[in-house]
N, C-alpha and C. Protein backbone atom coordinates (compact mmCIF):
# COMPACT_ATOMS: atom_id res chain seq x y z
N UNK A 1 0.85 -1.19 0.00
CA UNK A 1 0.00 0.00 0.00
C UNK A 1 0.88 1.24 0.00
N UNK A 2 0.78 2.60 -0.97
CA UNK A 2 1.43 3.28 -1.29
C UNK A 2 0.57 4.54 -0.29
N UNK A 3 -0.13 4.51 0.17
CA UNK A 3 -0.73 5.70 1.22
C UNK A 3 -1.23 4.88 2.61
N UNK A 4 -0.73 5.58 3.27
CA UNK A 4 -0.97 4.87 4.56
C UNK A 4 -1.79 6.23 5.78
N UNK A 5 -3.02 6.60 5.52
CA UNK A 5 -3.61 7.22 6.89
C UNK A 5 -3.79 6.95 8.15
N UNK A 6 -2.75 7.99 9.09
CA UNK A 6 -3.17 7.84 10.52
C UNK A 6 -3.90 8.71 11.40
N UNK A 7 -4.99 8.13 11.51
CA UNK A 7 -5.69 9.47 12.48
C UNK A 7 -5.33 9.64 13.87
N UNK A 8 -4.95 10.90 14.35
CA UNK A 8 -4.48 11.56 15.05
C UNK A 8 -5.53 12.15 16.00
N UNK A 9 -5.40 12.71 17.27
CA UNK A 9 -6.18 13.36 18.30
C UNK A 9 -6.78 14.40 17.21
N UNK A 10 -5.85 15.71 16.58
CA UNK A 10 -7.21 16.91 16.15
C UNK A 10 -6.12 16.93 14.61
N UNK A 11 -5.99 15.49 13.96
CA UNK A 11 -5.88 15.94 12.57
C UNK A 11 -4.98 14.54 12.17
N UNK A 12 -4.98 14.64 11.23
CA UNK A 12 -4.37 12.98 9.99
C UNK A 12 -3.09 13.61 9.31
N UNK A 13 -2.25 12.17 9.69
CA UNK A 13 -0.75 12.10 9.25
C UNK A 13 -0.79 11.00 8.00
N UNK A 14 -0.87 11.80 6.62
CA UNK A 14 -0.43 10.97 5.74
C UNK A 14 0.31 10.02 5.03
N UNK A 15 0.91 9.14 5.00
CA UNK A 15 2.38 8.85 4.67
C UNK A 15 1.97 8.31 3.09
N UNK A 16 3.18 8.55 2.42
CA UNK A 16 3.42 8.16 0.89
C UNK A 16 4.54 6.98 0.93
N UNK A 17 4.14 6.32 0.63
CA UNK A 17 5.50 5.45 0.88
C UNK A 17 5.75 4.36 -0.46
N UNK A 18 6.81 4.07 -0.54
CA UNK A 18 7.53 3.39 -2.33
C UNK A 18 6.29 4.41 -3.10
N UNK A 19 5.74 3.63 -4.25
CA UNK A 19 5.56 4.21 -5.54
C UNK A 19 3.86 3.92 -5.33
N UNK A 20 3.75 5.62 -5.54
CA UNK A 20 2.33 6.50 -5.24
C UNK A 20 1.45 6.88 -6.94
N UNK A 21 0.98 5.66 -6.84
CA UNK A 21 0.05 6.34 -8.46
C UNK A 21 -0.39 6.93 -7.88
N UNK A 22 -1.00 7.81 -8.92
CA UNK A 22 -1.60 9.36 -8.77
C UNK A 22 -3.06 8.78 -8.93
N UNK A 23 -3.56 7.71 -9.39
CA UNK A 23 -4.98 6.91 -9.02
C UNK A 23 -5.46 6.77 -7.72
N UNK A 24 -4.42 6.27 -6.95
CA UNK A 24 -4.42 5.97 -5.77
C UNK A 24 -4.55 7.40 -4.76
N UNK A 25 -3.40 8.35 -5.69
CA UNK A 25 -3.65 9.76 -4.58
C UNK A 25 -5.06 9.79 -4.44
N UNK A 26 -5.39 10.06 -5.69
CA UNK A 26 -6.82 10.97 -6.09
C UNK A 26 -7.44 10.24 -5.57
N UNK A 27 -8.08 8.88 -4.95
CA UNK A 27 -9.22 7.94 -4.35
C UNK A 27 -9.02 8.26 -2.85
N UNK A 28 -7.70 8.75 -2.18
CA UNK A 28 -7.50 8.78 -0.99
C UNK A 28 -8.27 10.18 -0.72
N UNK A 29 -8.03 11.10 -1.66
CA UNK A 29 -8.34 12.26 -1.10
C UNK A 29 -9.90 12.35 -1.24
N UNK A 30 -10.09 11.58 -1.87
CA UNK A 30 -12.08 11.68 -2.00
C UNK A 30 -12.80 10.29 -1.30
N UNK A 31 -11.76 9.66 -0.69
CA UNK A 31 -11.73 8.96 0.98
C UNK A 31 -12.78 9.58 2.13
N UNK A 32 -11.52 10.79 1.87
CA UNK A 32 -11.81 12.01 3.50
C UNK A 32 -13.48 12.30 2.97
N UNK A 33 -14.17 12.33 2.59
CA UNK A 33 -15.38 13.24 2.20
C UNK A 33 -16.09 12.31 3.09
N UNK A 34 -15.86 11.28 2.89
CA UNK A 34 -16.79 10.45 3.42
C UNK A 34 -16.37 9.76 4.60
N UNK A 35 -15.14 9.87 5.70
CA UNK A 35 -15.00 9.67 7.14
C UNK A 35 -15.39 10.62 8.04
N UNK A 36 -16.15 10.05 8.49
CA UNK A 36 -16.71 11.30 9.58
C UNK A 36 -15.70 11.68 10.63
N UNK A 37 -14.82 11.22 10.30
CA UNK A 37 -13.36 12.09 11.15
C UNK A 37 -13.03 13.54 10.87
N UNK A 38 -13.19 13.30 9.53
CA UNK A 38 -12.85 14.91 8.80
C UNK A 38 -13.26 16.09 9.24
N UNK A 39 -14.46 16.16 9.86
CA UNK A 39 -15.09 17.26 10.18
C UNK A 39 -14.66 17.43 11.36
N UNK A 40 -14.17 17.53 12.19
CA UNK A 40 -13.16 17.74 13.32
C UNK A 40 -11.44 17.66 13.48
N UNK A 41 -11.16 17.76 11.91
CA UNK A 41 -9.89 17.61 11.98
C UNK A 41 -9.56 19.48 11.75
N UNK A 42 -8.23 19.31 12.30
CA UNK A 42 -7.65 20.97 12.01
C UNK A 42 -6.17 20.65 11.26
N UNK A 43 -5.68 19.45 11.26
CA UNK A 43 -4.30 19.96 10.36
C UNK A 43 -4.48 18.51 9.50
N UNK A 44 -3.80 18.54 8.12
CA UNK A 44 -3.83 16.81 7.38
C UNK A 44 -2.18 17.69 6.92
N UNK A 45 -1.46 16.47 7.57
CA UNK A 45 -0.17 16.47 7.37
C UNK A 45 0.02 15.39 5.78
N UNK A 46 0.45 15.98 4.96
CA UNK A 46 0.98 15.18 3.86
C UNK A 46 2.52 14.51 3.41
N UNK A 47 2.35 13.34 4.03
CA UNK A 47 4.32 13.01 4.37
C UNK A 47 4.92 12.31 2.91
N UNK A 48 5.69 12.84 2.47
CA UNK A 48 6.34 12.38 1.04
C UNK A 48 7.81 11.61 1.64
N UNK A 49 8.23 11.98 2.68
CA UNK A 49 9.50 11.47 2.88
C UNK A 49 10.09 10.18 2.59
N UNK A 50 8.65 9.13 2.23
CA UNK A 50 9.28 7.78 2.13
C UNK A 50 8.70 7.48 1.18
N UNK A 51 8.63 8.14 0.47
CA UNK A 51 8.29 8.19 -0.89
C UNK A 51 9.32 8.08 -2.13
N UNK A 52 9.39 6.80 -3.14
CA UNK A 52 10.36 6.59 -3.85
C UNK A 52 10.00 7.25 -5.50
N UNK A 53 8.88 6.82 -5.92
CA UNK A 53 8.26 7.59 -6.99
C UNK A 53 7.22 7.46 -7.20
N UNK A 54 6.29 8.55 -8.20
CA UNK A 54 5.53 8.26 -8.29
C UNK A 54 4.81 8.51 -10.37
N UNK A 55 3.44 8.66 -10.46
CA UNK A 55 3.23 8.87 -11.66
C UNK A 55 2.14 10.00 -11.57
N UNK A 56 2.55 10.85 -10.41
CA UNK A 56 1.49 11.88 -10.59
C UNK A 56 2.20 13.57 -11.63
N UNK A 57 1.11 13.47 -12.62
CA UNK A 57 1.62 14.75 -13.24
C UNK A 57 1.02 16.03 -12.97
N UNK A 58 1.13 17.09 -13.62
CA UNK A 58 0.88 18.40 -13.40
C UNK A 58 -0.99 18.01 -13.37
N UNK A 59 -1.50 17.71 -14.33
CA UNK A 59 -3.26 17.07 -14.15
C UNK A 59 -3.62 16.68 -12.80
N UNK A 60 -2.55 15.39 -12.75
CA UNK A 60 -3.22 14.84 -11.60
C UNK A 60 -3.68 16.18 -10.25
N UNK A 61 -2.42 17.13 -10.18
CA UNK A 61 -2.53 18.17 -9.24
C UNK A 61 -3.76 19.08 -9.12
N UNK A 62 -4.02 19.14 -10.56
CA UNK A 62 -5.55 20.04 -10.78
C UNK A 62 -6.58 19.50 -10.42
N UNK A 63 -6.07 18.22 -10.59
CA UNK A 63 -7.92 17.77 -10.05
C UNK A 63 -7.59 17.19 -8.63
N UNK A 64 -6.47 16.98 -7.64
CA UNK A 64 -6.64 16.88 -6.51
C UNK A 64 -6.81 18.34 -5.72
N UNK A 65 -6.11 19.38 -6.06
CA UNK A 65 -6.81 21.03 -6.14
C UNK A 65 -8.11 21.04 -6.17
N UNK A 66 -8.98 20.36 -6.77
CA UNK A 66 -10.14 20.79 -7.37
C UNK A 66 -10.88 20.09 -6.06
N UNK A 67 -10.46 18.81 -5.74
CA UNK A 67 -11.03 18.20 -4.58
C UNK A 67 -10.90 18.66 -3.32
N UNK A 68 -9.43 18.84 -2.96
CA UNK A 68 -9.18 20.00 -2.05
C UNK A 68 -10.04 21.25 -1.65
N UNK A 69 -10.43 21.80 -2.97
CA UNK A 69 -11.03 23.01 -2.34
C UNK A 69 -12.56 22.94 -1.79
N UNK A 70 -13.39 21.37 -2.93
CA UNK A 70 -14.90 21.27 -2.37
C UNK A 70 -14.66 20.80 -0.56
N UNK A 71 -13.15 20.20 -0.58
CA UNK A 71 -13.06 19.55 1.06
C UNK A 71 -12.89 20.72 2.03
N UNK A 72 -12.25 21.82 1.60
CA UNK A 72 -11.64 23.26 2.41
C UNK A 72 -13.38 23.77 2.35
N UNK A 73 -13.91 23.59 1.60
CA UNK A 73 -15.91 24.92 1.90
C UNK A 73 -16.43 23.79 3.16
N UNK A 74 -16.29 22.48 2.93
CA UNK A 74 -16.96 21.79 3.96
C UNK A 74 -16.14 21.79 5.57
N UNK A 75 -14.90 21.76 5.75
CA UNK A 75 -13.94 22.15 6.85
C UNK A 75 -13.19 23.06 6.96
N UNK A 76 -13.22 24.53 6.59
CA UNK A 76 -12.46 25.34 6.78
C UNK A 76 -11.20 25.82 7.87
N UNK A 77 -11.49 25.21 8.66
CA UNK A 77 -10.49 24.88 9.38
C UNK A 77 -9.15 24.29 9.61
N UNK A 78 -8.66 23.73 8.56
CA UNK A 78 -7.48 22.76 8.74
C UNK A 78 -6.55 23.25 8.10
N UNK A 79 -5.42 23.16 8.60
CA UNK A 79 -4.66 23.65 7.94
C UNK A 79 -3.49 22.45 7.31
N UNK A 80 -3.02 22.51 6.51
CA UNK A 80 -2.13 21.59 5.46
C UNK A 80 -0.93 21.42 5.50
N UNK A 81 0.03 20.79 6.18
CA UNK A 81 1.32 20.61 5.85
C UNK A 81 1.78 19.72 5.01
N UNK A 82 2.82 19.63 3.65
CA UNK A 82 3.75 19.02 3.30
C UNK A 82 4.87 18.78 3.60
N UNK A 83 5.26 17.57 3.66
CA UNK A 83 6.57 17.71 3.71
C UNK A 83 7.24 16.76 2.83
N UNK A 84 8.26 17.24 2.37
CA UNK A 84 9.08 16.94 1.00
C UNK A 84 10.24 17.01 0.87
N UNK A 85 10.96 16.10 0.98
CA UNK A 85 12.70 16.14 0.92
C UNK A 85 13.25 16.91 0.35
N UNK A 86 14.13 17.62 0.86
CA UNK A 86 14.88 18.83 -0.43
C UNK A 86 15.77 18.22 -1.29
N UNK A 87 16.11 16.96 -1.60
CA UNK A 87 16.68 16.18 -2.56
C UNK A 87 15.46 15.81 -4.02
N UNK A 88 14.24 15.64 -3.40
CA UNK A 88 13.11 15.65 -4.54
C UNK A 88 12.75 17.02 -5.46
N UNK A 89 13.56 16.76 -6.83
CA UNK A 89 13.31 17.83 -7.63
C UNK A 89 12.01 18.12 -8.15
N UNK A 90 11.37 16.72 -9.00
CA UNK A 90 10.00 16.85 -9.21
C UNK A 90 8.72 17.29 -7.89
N UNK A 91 9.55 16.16 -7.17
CA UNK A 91 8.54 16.74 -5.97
C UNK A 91 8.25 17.64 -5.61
N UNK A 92 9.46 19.00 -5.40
CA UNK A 92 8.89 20.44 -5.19
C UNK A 92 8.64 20.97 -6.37
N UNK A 93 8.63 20.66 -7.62
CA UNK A 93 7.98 21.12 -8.70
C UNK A 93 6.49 20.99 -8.56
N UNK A 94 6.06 19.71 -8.17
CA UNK A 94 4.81 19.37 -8.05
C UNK A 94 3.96 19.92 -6.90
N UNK A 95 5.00 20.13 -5.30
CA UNK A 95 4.42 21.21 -4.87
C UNK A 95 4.24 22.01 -4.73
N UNK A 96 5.40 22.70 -5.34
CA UNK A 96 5.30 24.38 -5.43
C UNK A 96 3.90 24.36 -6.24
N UNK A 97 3.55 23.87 -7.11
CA UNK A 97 2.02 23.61 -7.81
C UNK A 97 0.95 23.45 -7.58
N UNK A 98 1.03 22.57 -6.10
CA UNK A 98 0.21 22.56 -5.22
C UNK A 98 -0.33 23.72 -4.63
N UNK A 99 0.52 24.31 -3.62
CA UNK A 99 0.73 25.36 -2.97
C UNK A 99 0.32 26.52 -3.46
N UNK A 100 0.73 26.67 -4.96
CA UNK A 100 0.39 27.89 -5.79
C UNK A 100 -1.14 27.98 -5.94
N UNK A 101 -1.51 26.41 -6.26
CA UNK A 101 -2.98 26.46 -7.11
C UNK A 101 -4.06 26.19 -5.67
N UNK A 102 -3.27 25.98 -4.49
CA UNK A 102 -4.34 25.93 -3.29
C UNK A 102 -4.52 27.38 -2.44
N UNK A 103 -4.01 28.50 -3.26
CA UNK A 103 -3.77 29.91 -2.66
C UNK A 103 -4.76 30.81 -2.40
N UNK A 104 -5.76 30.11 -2.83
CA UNK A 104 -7.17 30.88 -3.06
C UNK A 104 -8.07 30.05 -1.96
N UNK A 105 -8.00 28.76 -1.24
CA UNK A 105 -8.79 28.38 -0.58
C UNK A 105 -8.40 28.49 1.26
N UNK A 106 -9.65 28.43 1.80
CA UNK A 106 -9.35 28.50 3.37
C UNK A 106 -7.74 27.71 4.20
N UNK A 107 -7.80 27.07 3.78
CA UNK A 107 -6.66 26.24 4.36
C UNK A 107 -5.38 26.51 4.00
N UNK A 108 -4.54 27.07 4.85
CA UNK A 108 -3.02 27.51 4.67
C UNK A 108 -2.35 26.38 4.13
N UNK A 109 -1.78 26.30 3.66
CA UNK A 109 -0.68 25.05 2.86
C UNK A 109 0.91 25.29 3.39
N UNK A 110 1.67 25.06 3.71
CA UNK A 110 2.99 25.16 4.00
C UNK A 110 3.96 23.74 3.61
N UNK A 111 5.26 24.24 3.14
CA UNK A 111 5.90 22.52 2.72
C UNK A 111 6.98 22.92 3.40
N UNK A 112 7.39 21.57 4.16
CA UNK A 112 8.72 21.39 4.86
C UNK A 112 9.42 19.98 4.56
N UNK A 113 10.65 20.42 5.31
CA UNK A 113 11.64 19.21 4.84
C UNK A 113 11.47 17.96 6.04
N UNK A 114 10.78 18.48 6.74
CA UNK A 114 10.60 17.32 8.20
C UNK A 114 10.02 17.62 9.24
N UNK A 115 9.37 16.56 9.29
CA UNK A 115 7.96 15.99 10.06
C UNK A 115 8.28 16.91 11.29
N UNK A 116 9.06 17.57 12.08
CA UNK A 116 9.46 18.19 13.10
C UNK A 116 9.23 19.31 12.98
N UNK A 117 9.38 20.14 11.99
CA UNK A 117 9.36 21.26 11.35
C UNK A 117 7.61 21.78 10.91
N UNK A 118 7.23 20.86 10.26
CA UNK A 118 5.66 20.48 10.31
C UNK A 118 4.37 20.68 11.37
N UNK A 119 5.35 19.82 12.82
CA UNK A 119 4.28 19.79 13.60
C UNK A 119 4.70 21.17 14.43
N UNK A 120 6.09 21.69 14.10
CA UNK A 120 6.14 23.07 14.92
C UNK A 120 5.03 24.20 14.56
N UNK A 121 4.91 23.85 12.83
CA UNK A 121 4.17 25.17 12.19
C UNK A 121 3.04 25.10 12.49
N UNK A 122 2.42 23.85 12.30
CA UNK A 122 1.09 23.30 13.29
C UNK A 122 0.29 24.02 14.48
N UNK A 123 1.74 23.70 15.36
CA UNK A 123 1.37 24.04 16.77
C UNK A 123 1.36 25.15 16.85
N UNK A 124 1.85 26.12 16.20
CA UNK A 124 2.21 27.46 16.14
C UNK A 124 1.06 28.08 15.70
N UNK A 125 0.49 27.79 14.40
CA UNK A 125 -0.49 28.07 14.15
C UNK A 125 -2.04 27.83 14.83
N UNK A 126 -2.16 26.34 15.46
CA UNK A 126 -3.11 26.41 15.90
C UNK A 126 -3.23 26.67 17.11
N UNK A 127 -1.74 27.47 17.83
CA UNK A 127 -1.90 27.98 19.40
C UNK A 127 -3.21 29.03 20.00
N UNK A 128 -3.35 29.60 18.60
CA UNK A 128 -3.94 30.85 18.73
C UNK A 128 -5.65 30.49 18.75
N UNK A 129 -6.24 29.82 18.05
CA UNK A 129 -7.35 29.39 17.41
C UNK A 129 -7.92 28.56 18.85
N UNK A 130 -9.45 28.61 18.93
CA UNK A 130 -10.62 28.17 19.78
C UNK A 130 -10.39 26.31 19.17
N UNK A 131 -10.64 25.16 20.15
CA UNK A 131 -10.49 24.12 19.47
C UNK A 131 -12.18 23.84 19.60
């Protein structure tokens, strides 16, 4: 299994792990619509780190964008971390793409190089906010 979800106290840790069709992204993310976890989550961490390759292209991004944003009107609340090895060239191609094309919806997006870094921006961010 190339996506592995863990639900967490107030939000889901994604992991990508070996080789991530972009079939598989796109079914995970239209997963969440329908766990009634979602609606009480505040952060979905997206972990690429063990991630070897994958076959998602610039498309695939538009239409997980596109899903993203009907999921951001129904939970506005959550906020998004990536994280992405700074050795993955495509990968920050693909998220800087992300990031760019999710700039318009409720949910902050941020990409880091490690899971540490992630849950700092997290905590940081959701110090402030009513749970």
């Amino acid at each position: 299994m190339a996506i592995i979800n863990k639900w967490e106290q107030r939000g889901l840790h994604t992991r990508y792990v070996g080789l991530t069709p972009a079939a598989e992204l796109l079914s995970s993310a239209q997963g969440l619509t329908s766990d009634m976890r979602y609606d009480d989550l505040k952060y979905i961490i997206g972990d690429w780190s063990e991630s070897e390759s994958s076959d998602i292209e610039p498309e695939d991004i538009q239409e997980l964008v596109a899903l993203i944003k009907a999921l951001s009107i129904t939970n506005p609340r959550i906020i998004n971390a990536v994280i992405l090895p700074k050795d993955s060239e495509q990968g920050q191609a693909l998220t800087s793409f992300y990031v760019l094309l999710t700039e318009d919806i409720a949910w902050p997006t941020k990409w880091f190089a490690t899971i540490e870094d992630a849950r700092d921006w997290i905590e940081s961010v959701n110090a402030g906010k009513p749970s």
